[in-house]
PDB file of N, CA and C in Angstrom:
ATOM      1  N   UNK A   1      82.460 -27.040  28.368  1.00  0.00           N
ATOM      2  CA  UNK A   1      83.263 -25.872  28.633  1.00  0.00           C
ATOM      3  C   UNK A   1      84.659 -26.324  29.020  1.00  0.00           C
ATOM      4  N   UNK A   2      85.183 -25.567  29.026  1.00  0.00           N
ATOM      5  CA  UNK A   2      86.918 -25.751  28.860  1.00  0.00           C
ATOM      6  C   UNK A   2      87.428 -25.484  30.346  1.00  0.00           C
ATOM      7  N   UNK A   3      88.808 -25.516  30.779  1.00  0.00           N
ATOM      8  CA  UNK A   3      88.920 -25.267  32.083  1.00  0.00           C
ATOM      9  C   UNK A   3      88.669 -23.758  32.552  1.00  0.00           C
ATOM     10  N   UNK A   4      87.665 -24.140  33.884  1.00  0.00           N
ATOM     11  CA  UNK A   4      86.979 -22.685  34.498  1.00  0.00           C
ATOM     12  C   UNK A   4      88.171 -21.339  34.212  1.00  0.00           C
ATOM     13  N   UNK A   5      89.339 -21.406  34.969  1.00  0.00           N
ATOM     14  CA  UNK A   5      89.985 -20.700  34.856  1.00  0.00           C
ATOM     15  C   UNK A   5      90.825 -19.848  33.516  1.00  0.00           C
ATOM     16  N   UNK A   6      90.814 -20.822  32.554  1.00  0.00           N
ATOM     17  CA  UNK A   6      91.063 -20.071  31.274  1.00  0.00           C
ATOM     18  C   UNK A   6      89.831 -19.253  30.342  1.00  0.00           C
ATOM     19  N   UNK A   7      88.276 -20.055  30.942  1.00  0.00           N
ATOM     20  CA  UNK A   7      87.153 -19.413  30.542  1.00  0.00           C
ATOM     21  C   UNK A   7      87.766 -18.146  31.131  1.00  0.00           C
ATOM     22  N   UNK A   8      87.363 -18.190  32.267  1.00  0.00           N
ATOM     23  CA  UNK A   8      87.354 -16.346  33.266  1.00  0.00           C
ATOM     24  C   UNK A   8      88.268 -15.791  32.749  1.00  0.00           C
ATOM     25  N   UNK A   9      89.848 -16.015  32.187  1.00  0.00           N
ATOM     26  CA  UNK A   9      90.484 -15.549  31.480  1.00  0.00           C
ATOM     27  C   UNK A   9      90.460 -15.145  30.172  1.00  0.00           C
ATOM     28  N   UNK A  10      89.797 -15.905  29.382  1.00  0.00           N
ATOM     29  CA  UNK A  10      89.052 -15.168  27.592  1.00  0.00           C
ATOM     30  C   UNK A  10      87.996 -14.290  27.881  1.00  0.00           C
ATOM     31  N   UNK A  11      86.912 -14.348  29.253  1.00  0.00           N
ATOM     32  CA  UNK A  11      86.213 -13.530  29.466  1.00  0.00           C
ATOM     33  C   UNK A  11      86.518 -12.213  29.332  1.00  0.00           C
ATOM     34  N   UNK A  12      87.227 -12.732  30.892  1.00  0.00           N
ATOM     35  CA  UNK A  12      88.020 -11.006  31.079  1.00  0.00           C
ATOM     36  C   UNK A  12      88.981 -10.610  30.330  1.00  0.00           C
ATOM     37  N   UNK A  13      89.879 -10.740  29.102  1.00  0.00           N
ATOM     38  CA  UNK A  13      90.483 -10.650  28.092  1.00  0.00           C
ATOM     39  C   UNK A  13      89.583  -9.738  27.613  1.00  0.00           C
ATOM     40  N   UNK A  14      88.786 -10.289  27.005  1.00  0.00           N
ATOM     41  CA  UNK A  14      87.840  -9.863  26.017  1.00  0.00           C
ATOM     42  C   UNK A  14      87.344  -8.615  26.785  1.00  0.00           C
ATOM     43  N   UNK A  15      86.659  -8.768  27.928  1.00  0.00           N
ATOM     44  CA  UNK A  15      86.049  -7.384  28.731  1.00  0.00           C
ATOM     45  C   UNK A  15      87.619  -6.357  28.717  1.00  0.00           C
ATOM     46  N   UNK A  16      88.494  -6.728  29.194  1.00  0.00           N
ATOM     47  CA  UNK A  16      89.276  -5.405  29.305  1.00  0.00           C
ATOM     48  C   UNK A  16      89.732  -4.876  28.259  1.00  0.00           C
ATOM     49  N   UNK A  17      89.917  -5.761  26.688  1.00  0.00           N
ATOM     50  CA  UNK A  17      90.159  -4.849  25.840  1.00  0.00           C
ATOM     51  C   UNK A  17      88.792  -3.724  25.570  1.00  0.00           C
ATOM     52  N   UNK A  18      87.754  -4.201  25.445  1.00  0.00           N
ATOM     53  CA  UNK A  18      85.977  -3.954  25.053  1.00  0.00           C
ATOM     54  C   UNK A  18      86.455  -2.258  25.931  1.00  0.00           C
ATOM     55  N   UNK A  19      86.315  -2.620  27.727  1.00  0.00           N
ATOM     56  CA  UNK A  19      86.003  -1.750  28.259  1.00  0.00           C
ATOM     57  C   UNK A  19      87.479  -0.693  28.090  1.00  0.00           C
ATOM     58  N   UNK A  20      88.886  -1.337  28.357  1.00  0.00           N
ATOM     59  CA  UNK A  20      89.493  -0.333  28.075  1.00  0.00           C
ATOM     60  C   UNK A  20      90.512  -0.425  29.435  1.00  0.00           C
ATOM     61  N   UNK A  21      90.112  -1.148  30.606  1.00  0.00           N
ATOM     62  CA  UNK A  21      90.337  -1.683  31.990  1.00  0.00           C
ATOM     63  C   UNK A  21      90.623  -2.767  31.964  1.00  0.00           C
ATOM     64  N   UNK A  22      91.964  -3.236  32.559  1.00  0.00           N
ATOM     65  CA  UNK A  22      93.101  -4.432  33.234  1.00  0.00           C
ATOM     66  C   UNK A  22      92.939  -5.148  34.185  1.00  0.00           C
ATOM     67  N   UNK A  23      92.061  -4.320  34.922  1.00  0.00           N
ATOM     68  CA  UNK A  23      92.180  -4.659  36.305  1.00  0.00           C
ATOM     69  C   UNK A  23      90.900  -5.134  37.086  1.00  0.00           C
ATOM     70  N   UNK A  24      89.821  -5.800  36.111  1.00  0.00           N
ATOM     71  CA  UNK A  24      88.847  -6.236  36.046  1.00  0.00           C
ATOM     72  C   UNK A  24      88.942  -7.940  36.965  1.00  0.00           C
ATOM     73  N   UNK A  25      87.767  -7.788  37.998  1.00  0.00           N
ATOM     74  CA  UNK A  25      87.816  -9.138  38.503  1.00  0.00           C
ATOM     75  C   UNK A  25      87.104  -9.933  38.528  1.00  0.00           C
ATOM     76  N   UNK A  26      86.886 -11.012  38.975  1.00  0.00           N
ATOM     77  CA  UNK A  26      85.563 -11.751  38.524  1.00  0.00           C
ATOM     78  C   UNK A  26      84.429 -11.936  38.873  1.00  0.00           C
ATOM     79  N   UNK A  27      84.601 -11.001  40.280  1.00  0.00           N
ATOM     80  CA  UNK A  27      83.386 -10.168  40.668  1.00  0.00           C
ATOM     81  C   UNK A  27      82.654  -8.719  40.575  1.00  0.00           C
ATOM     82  N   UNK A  28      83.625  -8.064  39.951  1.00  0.00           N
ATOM     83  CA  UNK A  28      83.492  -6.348  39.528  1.00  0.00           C
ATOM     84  C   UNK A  28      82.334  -6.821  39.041  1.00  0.00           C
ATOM     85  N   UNK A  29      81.531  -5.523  39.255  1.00  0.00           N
ATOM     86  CA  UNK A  29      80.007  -5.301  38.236  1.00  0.00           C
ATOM     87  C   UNK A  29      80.823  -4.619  37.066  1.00  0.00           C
ATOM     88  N   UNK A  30      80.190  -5.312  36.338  1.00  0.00           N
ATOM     89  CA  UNK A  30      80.731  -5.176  34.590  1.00  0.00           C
ATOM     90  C   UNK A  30      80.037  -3.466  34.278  1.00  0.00           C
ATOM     91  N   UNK A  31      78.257  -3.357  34.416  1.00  0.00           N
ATOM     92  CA  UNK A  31      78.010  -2.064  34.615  1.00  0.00           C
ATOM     93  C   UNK A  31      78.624  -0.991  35.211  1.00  0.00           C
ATOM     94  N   UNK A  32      79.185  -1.027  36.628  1.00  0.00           N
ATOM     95  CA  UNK A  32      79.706  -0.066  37.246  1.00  0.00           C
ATOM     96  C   UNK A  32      81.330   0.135  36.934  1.00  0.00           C
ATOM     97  N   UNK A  33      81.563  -0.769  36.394  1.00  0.00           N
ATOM     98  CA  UNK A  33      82.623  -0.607  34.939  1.00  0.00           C
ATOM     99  C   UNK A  33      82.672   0.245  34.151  1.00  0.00           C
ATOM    100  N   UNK A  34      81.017   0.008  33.399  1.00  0.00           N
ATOM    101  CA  UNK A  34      81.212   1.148  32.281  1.00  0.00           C
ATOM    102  C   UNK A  34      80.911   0.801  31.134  1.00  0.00           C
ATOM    103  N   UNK A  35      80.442  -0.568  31.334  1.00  0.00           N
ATOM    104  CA  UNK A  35      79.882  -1.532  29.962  1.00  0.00           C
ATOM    105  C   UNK A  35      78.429  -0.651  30.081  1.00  0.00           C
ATOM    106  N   UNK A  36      78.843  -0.620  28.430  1.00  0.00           N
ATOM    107  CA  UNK A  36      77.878  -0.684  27.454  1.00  0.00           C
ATOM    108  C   UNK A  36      76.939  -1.230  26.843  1.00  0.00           C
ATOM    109  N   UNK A  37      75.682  -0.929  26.438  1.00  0.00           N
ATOM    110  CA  UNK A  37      74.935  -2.253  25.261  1.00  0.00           C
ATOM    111  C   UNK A  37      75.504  -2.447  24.646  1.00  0.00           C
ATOM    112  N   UNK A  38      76.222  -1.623  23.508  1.00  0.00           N
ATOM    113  CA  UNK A  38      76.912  -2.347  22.797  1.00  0.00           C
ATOM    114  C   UNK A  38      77.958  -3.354  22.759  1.00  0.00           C
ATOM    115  N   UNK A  39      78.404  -3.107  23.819  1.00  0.00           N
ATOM    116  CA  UNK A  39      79.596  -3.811  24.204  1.00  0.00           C
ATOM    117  C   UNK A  39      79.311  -5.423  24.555  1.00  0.00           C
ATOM    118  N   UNK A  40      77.750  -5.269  25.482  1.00  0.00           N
ATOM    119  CA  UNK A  40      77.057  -6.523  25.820  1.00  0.00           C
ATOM    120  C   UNK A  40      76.630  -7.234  24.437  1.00  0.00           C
ATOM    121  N   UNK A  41      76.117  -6.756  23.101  1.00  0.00           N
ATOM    122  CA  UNK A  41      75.961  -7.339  22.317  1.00  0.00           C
ATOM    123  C   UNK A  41      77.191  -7.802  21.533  1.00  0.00           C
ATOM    124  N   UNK A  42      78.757  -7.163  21.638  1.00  0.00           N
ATOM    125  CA  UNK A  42      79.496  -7.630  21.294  1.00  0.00           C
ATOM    126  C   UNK A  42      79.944  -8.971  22.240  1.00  0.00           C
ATOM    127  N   UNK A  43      80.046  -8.454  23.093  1.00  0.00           N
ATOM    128  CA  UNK A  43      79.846 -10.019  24.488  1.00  0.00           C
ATOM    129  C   UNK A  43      79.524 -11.454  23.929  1.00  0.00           C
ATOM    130  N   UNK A  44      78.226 -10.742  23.674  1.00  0.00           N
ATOM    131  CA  UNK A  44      77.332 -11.900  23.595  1.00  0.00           C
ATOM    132  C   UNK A  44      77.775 -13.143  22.214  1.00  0.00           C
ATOM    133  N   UNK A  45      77.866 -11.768  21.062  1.00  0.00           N
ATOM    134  CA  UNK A  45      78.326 -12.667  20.218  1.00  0.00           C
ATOM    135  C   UNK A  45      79.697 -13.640  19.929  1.00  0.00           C
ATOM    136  N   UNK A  46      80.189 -12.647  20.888  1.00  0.00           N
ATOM    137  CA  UNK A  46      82.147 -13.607  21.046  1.00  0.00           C
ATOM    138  C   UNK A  46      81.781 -14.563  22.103  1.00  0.00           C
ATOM    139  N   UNK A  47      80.795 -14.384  22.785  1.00  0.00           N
ATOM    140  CA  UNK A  47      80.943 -15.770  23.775  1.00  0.00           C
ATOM    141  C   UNK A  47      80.293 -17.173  23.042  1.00  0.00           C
ATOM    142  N   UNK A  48      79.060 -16.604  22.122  1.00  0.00           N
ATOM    143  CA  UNK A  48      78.215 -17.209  21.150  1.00  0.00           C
ATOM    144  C   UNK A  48      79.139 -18.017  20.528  1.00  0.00           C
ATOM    145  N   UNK A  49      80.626 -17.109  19.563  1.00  0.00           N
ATOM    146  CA  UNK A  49      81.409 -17.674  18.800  1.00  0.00           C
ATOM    147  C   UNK A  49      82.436 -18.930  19.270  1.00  0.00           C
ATOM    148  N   UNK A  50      82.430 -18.106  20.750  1.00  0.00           N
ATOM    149  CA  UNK A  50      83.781 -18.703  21.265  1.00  0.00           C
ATOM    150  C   UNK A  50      83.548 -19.816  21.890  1.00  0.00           C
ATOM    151  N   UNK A  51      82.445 -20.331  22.683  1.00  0.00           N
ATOM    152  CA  UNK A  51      82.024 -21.572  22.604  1.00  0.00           C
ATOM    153  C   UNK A  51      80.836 -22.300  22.223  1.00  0.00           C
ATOM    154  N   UNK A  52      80.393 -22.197  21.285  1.00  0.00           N
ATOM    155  CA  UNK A  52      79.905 -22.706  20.076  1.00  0.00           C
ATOM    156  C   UNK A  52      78.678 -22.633  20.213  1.00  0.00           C
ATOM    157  N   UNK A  53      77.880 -21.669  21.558  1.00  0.00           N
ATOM    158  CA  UNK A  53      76.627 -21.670  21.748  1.00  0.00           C
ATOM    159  C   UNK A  53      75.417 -20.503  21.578  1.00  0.00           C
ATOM    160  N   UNK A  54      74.401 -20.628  21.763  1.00  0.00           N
ATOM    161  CA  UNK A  54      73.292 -19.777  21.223  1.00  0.00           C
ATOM    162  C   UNK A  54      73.203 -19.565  22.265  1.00  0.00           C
ATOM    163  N   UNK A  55      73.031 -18.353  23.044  1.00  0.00           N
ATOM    164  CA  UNK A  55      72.322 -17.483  24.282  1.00  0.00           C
ATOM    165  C   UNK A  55      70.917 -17.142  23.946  1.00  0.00           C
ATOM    166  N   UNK A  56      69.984 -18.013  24.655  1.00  0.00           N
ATOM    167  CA  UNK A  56      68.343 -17.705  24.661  1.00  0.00           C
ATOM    168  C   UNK A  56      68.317 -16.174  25.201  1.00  0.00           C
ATOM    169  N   UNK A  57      67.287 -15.393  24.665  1.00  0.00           N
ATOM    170  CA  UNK A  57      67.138 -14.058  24.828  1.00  0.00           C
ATOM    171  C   UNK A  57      66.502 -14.575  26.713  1.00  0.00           C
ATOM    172  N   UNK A  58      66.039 -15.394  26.938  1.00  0.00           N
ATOM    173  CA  UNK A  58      65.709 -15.694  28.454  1.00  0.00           C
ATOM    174  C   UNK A  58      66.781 -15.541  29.296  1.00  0.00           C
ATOM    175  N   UNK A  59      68.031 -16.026  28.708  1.00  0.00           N
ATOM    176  CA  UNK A  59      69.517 -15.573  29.143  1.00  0.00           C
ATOM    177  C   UNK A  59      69.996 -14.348  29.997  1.00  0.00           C
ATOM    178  N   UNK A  60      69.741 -13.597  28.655  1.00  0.00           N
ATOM    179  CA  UNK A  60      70.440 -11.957  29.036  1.00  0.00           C
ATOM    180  C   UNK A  60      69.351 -11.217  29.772  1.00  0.00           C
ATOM    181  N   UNK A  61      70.013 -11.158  30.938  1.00  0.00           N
ATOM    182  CA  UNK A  61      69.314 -10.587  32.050  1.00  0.00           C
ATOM    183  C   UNK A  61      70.523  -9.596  32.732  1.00  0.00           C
ATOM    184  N   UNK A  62      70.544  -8.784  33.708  1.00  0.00           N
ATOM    185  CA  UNK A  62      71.381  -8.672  34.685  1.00  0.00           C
ATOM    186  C   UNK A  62      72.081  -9.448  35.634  1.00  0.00           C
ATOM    187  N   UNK A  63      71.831 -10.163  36.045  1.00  0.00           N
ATOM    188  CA  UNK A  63      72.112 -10.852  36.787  1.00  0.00           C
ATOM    189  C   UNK A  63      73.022 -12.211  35.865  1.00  0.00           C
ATOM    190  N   UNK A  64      72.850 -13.007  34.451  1.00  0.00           N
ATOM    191  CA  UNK A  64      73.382 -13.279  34.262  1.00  0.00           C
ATOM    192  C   UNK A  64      74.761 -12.580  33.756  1.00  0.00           C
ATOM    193  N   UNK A  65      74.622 -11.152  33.831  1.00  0.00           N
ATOM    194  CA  UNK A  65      75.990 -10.424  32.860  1.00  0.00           C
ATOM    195  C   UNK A  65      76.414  -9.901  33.160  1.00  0.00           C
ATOM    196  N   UNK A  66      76.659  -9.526  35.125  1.00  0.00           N
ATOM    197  CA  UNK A  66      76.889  -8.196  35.473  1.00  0.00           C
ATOM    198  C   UNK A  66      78.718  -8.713  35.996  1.00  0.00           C
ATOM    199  N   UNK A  67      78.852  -9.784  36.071  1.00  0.00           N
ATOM    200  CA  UNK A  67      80.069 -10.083  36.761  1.00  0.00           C
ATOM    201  C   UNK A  67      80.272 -11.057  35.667  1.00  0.00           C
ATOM    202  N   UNK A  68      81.964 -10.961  35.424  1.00  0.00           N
ATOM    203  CA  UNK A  68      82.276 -12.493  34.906  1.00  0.00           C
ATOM    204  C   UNK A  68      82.123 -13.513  35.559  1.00  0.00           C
ATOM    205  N   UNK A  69      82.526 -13.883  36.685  1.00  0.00           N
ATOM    206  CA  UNK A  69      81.504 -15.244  37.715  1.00  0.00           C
ATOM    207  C   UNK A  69      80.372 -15.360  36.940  1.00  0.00           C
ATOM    208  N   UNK A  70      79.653 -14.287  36.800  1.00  0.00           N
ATOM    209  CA  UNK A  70      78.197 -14.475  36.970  1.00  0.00           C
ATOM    210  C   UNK A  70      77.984 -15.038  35.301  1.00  0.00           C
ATOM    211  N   UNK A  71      78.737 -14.995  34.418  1.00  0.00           N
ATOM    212  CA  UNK A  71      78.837 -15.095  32.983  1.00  0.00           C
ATOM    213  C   UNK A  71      79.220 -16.582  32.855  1.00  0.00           C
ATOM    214  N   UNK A  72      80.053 -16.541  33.351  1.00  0.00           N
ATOM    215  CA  UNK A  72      80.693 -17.849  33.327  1.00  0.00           C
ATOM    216  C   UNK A  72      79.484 -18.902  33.730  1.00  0.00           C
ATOM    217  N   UNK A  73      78.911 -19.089  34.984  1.00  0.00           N
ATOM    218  CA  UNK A  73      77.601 -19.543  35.430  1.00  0.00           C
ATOM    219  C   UNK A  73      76.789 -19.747  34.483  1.00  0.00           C
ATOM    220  N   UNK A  74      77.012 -18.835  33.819  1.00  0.00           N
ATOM    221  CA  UNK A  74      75.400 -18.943  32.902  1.00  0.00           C
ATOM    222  C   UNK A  74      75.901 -19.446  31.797  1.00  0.00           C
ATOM    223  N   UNK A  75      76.974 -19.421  30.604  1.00  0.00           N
ATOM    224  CA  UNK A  75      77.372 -20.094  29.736  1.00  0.00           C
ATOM    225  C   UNK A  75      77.877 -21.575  30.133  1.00  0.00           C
ATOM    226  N   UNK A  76      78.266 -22.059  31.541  1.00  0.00           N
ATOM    227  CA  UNK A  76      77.998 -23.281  31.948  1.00  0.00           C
ATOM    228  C   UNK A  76      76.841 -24.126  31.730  1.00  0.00           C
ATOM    229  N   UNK A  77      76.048 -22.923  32.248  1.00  0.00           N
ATOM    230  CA  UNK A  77      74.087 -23.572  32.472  1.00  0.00           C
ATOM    231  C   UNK A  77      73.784 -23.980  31.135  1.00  0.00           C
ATOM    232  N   UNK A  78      74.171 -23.481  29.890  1.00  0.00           N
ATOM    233  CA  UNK A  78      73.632 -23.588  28.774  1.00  0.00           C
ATOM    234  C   UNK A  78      74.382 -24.515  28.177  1.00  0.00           C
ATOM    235  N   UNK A  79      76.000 -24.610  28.402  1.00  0.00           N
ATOM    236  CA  UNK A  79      76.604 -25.581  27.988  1.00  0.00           C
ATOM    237  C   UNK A  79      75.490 -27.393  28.211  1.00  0.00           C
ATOM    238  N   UNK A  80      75.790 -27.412  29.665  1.00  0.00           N
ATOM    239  CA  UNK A  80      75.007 -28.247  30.480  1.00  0.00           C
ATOM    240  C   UNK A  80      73.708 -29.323  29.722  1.00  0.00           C
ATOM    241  N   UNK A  81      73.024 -27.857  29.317  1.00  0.00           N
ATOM    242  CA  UNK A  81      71.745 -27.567  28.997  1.00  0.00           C
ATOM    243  C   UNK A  81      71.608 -28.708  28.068  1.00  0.00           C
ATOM    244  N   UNK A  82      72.482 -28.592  26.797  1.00  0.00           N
ATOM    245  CA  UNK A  82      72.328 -29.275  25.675  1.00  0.00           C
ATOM    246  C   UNK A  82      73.434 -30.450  25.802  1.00  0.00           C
ATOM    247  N   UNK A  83      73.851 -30.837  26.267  1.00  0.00           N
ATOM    248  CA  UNK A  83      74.780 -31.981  26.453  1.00  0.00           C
ATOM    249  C   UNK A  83      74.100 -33.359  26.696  1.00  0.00           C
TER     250      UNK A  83
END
């Protein structure tokens, strides 16, 4: 993974165009936001694209997706994973 801080930044990029909100932090619940499934399956696949990895359906949980922190964490774990 690339430096933490520009991750949380393509994250939340990506979430505030998706959701529509700027002012997204890296602890906001992404749900009480206003995210969508769909939006989570678009998520999933730009994070899939964007750093070059497969998200195990064991993955997507709440808890890995509800915060960008919490996203970031978990596309670490998997980075990790296979290294």
């Amino acid at each position: 993974m690339s430096d933490e801080k520009s991750d949380i930044d393509i994250i939340s990029s990506f979430l505030s165009l998706e959701l529509g909100c700027s002012d997204l932090g890296e602890h906001d619940d992404l749900f009480s936001a206003g995210i969508e499934s769909i939006q989570i399956i678009r998520l999933v696949s730009f994070l899939e694209n964007k750093f070059c990895i497969e998200i195990p359906p064991s993955k997507m949980n709440y808890d890995n997706f509800h915060t960008i922190s919490s996203i970031k964490k978990t596309i670490k774990s998997i980075v990790s994973d296979h290294e």
